[in-house]
C-alpha atoms as a PDB file:
ATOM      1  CA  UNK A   1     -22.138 123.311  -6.136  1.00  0.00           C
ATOM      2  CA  UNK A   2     -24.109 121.240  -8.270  1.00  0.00           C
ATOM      3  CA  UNK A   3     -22.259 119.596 -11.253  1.00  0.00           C
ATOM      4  CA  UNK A   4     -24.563 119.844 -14.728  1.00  0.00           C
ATOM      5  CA  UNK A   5     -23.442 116.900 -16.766  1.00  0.00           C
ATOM      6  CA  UNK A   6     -23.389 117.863 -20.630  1.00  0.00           C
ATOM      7  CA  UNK A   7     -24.256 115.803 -23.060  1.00  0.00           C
ATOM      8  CA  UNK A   8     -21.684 115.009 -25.790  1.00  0.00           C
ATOM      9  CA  UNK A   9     -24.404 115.447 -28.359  1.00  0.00           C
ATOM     10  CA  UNK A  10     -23.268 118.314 -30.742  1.00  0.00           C
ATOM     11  CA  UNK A  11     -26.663 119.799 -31.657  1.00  0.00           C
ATOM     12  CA  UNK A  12     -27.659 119.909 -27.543  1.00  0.00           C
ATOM     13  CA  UNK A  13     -23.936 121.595 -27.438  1.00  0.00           C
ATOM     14  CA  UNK A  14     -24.866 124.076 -29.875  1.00  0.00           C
ATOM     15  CA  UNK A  15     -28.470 125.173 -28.583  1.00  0.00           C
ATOM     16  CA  UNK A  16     -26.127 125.049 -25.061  1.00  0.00           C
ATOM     17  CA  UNK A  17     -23.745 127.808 -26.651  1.00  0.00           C
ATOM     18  CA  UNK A  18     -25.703 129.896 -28.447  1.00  0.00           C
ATOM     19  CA  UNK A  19     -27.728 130.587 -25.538  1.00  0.00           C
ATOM     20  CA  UNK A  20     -23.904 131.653 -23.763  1.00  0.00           C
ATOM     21  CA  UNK A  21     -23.495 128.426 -21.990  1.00  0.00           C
ATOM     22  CA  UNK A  22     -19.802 128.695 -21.323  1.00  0.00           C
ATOM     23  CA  UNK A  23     -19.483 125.132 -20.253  1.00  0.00           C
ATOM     24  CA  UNK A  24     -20.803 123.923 -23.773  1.00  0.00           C
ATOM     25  CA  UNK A  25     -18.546 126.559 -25.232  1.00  0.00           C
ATOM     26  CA  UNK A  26     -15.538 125.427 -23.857  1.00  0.00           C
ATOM     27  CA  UNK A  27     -16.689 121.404 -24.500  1.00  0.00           C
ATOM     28  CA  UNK A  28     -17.045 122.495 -28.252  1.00  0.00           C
ATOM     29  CA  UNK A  29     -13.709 123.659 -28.130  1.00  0.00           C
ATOM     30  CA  UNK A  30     -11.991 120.855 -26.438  1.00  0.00           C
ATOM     31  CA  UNK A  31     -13.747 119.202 -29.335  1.00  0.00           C
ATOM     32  CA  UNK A  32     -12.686 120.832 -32.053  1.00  0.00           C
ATOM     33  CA  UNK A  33      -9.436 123.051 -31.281  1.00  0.00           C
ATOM     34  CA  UNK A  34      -6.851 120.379 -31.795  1.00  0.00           C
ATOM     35  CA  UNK A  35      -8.092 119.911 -35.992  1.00  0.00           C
ATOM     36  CA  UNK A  36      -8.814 123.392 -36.328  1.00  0.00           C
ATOM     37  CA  UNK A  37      -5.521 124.386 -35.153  1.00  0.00           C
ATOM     38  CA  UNK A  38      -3.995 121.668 -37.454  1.00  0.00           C
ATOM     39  CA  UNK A  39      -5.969 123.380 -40.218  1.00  0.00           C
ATOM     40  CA  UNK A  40      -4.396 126.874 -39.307  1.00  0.00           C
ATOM     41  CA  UNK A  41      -1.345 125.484 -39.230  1.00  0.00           C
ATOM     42  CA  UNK A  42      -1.467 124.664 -43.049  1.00  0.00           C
ATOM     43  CA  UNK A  43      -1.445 128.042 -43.834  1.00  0.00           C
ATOM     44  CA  UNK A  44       0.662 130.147 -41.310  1.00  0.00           C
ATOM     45  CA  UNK A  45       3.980 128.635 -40.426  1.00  0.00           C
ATOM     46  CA  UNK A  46       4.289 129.955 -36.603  1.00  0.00           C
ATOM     47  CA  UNK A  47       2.505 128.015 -34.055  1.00  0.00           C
ATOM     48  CA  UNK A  48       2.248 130.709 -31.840  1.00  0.00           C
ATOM     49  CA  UNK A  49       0.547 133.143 -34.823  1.00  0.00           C
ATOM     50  CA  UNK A  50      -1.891 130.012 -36.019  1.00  0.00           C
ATOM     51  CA  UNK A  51      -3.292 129.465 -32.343  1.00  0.00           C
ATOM     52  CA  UNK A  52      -3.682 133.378 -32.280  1.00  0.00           C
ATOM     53  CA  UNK A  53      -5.600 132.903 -35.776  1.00  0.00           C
ATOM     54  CA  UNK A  54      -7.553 129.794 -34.329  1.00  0.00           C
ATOM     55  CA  UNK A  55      -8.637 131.579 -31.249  1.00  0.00           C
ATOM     56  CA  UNK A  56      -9.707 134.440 -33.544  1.00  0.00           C
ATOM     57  CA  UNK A  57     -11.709 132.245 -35.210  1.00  0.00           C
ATOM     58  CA  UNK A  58     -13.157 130.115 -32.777  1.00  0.00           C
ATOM     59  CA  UNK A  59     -14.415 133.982 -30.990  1.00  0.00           C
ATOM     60  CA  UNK A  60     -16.171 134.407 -34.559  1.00  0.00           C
ATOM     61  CA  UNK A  61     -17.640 130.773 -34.255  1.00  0.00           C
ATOM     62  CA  UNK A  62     -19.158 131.487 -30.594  1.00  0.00           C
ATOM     63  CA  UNK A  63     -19.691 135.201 -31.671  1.00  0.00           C
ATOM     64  CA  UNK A  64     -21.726 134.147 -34.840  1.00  0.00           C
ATOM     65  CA  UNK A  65     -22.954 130.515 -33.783  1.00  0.00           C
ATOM     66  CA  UNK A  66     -26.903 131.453 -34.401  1.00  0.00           C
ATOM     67  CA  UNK A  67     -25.860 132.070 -37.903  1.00  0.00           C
ATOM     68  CA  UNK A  68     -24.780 127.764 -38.300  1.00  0.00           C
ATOM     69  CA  UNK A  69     -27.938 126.177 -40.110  1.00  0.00           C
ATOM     70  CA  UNK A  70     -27.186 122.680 -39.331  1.00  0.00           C
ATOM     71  CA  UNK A  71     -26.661 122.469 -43.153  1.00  0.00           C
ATOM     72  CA  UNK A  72     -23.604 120.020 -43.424  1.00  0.00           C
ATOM     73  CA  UNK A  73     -21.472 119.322 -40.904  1.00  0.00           C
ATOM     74  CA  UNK A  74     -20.564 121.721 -37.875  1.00  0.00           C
ATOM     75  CA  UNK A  75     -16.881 120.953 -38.497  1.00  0.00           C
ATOM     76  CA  UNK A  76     -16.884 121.904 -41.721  1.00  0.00           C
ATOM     77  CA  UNK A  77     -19.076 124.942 -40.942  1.00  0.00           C
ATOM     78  CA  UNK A  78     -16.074 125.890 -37.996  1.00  0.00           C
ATOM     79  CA  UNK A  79     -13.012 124.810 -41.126  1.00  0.00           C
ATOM     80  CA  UNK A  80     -14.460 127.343 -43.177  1.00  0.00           C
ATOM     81  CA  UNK A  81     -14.375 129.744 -40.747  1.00  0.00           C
ATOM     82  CA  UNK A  82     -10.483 129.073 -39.544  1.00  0.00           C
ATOM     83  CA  UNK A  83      -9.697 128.989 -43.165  1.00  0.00           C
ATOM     84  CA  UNK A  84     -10.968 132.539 -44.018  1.00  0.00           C
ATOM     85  CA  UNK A  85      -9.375 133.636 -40.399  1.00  0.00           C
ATOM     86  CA  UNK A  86      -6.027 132.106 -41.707  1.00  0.00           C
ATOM     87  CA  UNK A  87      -6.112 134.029 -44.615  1.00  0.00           C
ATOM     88  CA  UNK A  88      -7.299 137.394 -42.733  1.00  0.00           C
ATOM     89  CA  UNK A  89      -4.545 136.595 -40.621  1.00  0.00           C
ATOM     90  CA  UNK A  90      -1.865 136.461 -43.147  1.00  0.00           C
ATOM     91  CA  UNK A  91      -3.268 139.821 -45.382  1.00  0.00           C
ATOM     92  CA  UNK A  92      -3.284 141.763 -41.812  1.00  0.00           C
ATOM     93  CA  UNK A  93       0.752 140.163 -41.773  1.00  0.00           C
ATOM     94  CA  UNK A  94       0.788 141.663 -44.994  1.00  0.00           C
ATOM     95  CA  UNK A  95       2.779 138.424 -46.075  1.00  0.00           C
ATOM     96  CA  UNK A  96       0.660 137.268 -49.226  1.00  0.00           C
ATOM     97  CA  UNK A  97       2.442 137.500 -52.510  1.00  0.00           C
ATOM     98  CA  UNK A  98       1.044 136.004 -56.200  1.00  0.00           C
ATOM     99  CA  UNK A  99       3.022 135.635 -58.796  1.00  0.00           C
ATOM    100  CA  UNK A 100       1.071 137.482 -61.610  1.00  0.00           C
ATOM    101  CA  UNK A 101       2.876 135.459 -64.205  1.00  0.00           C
ATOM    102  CA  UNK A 102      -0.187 133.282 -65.382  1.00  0.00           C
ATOM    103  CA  UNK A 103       0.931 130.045 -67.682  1.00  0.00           C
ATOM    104  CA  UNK A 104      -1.009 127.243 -69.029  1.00  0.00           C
ATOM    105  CA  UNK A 105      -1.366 124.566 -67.180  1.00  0.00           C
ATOM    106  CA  UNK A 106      -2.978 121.287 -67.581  1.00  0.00           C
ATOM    107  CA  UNK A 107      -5.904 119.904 -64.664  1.00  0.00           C
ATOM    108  CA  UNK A 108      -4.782 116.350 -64.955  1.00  0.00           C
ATOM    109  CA  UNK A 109      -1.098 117.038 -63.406  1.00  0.00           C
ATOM    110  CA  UNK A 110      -0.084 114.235 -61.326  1.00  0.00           C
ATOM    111  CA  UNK A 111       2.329 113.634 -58.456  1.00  0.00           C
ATOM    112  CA  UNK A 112       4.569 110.837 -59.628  1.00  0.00           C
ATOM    113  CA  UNK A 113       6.927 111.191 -56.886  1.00  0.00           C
ATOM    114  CA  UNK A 114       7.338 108.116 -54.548  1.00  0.00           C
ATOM    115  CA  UNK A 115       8.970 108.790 -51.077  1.00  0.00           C
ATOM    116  CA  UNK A 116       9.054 107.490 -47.574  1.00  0.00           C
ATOM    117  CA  UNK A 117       9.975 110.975 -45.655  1.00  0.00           C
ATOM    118  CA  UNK A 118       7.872 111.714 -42.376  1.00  0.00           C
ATOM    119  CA  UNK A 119       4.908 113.957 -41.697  1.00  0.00           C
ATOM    120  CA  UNK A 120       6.987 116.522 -40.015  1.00  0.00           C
ATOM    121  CA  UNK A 121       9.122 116.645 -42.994  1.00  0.00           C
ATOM    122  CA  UNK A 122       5.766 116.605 -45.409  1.00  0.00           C
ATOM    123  CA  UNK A 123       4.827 119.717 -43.415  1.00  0.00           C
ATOM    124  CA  UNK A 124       8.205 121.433 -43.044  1.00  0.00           C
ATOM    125  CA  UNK A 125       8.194 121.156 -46.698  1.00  0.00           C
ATOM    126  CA  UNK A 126       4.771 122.439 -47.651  1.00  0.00           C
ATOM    127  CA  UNK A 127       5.633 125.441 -44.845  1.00  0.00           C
ATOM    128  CA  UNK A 128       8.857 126.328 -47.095  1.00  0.00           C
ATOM    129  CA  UNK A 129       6.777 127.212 -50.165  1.00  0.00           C
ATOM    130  CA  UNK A 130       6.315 130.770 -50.947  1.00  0.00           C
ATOM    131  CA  UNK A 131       3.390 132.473 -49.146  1.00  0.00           C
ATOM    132  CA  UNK A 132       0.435 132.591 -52.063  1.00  0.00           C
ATOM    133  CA  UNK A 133       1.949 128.681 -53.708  1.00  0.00           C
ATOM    134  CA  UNK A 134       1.180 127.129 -50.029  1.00  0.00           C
ATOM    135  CA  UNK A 135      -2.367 129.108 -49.922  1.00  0.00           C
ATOM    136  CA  UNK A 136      -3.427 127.773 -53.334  1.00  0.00           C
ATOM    137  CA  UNK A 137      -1.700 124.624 -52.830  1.00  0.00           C
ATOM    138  CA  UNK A 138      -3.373 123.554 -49.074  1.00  0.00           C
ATOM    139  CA  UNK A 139      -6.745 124.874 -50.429  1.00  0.00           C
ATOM    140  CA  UNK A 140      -7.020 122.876 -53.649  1.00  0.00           C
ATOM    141  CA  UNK A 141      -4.757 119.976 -52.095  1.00  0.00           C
ATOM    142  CA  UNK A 142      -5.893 119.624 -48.871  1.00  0.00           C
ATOM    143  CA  UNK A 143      -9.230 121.181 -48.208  1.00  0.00           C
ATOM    144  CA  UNK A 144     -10.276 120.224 -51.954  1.00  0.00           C
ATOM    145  CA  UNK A 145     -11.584 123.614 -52.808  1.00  0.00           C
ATOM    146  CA  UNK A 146     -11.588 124.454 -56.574  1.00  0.00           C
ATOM    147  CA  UNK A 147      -9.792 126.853 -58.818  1.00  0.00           C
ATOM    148  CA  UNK A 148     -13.094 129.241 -58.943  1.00  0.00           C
ATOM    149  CA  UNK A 149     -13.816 129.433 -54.874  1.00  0.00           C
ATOM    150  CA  UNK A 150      -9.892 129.746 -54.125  1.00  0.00           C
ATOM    151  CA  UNK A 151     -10.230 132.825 -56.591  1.00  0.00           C
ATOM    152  CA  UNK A 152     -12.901 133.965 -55.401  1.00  0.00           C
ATOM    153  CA  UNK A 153     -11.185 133.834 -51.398  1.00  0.00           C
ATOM    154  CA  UNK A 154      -8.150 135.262 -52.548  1.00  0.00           C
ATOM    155  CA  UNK A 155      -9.438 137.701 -54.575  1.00  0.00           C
ATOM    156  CA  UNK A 156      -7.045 136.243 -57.669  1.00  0.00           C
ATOM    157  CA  UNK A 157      -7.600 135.551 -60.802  1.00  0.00           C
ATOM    158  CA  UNK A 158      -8.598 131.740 -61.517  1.00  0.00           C
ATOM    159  CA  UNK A 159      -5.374 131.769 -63.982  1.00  0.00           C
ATOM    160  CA  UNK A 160      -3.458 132.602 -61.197  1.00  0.00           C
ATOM    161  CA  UNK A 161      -5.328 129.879 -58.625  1.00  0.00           C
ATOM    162  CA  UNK A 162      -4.066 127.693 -61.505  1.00  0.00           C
ATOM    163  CA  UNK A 163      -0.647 128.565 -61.480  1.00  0.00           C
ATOM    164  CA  UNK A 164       0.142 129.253 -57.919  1.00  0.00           C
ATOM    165  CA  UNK A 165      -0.514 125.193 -57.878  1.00  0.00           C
ATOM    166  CA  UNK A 166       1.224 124.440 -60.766  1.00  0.00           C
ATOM    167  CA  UNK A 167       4.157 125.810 -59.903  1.00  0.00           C
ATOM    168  CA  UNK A 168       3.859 124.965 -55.907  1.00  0.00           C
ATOM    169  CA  UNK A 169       3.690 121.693 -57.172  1.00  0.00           C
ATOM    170  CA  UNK A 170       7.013 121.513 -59.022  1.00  0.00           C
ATOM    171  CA  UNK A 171       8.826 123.568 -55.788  1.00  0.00           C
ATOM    172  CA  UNK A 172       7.439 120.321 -53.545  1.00  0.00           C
ATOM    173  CA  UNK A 173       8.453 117.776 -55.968  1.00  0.00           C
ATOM    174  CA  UNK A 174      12.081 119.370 -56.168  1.00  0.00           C
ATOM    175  CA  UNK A 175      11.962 119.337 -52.644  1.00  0.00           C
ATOM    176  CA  UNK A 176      10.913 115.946 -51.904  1.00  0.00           C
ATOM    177  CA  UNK A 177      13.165 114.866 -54.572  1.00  0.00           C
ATOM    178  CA  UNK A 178      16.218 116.545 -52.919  1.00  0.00           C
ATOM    179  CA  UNK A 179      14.591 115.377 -49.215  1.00  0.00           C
ATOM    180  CA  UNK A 180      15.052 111.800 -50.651  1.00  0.00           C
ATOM    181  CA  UNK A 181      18.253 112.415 -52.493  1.00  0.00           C
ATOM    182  CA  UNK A 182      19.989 113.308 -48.723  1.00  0.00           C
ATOM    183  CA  UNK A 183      18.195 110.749 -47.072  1.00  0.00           C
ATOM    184  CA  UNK A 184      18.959 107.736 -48.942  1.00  0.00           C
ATOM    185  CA  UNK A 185      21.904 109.400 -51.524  1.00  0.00           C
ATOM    186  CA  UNK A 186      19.430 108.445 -54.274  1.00  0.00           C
ATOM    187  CA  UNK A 187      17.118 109.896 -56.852  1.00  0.00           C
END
């Protein structure tokens, strides 16, 4: 059996998958799994339910790959993709909840909290927020979408994008604040 080496440039990858090439299929995965299921992992808590949402997604990527204009970046094109599977993922869970209590809150609110806890413990944290304050919170926080497009994926109100964060904000400074307090019997 002959051995076909593949290159490791993306765009000959691409071309490679799109016409079914398994071999470049799988090589985009190696590629990419490990962030995307990192990025799935931001919004479902269970490892075992956010590889099951990253697999789903990464079937949509190779299902849908002639679709990807090589506008932007192919990782971002894939993140978008795992994000909207995430969410999917979650309404099919039924598991989303909003507070419909909208308040006023103010754009320039800032994180004045200064700790030294771990990763894990960032994550473990940001996983014990309520369902639809970690959504909002990992999509404006973390994958720096905006108050209108978060909306607009969640199919809330922008009042409510706002507030979600707001008050998912407060729940993980309490948190870190009592993280902190038990580590180091401070505040």
């Amino acid at each position: 059996m002959k051995v076909i080496q593949l290159h490791n440039n993306e765009a000959q990858l691409i071309k490679k998958a799109i016409k079914n090439n398994r071999e470049a299929q799988h090589v985009l995965y190696e590629l990419h799994a490990p962030k995307m299921l990192s990025v799935c992992r931001y919004y479902i808590k269970d490892i075992h339910q956010a590889e099951e949402a990253m697999l789903n997604g990464f079937f949509k990527v190779f299902t849908n790959l002639k679709s990807f204009k090589n506008e932007g970046s192919f990782e971002g094109w894939i993140r978008r993709i795992m994000i909207r599977e995430s969410i999917s993922f979650l309404r099919q869970k039924k598991t989303i909840e909003f507070a419909v209590e909208e308040i006023e809150v103010n754009e320039d609110f800032s994180n004045n909290i200064k700790s030294d806890i771990e990763v894990a413990q960032i994550q473990q944290v940001i996983d014990s927020l309520p369902e639809g304050y970690r959504m909002v919170f990992v999509m404006y926080a973390i994958e720096g979408y905006k108050h209108h497009e978060i909306a607009k994926m969640l199919k809330i109100s922008i009042g409510t994008s706002k507030s979600q964060l707001f008050k998912a904000r407060q729940m993980l400074q309490q948190k870190i604040k009592e993280l902190n307090t038990s580590s180091y019997g401070t505040n």
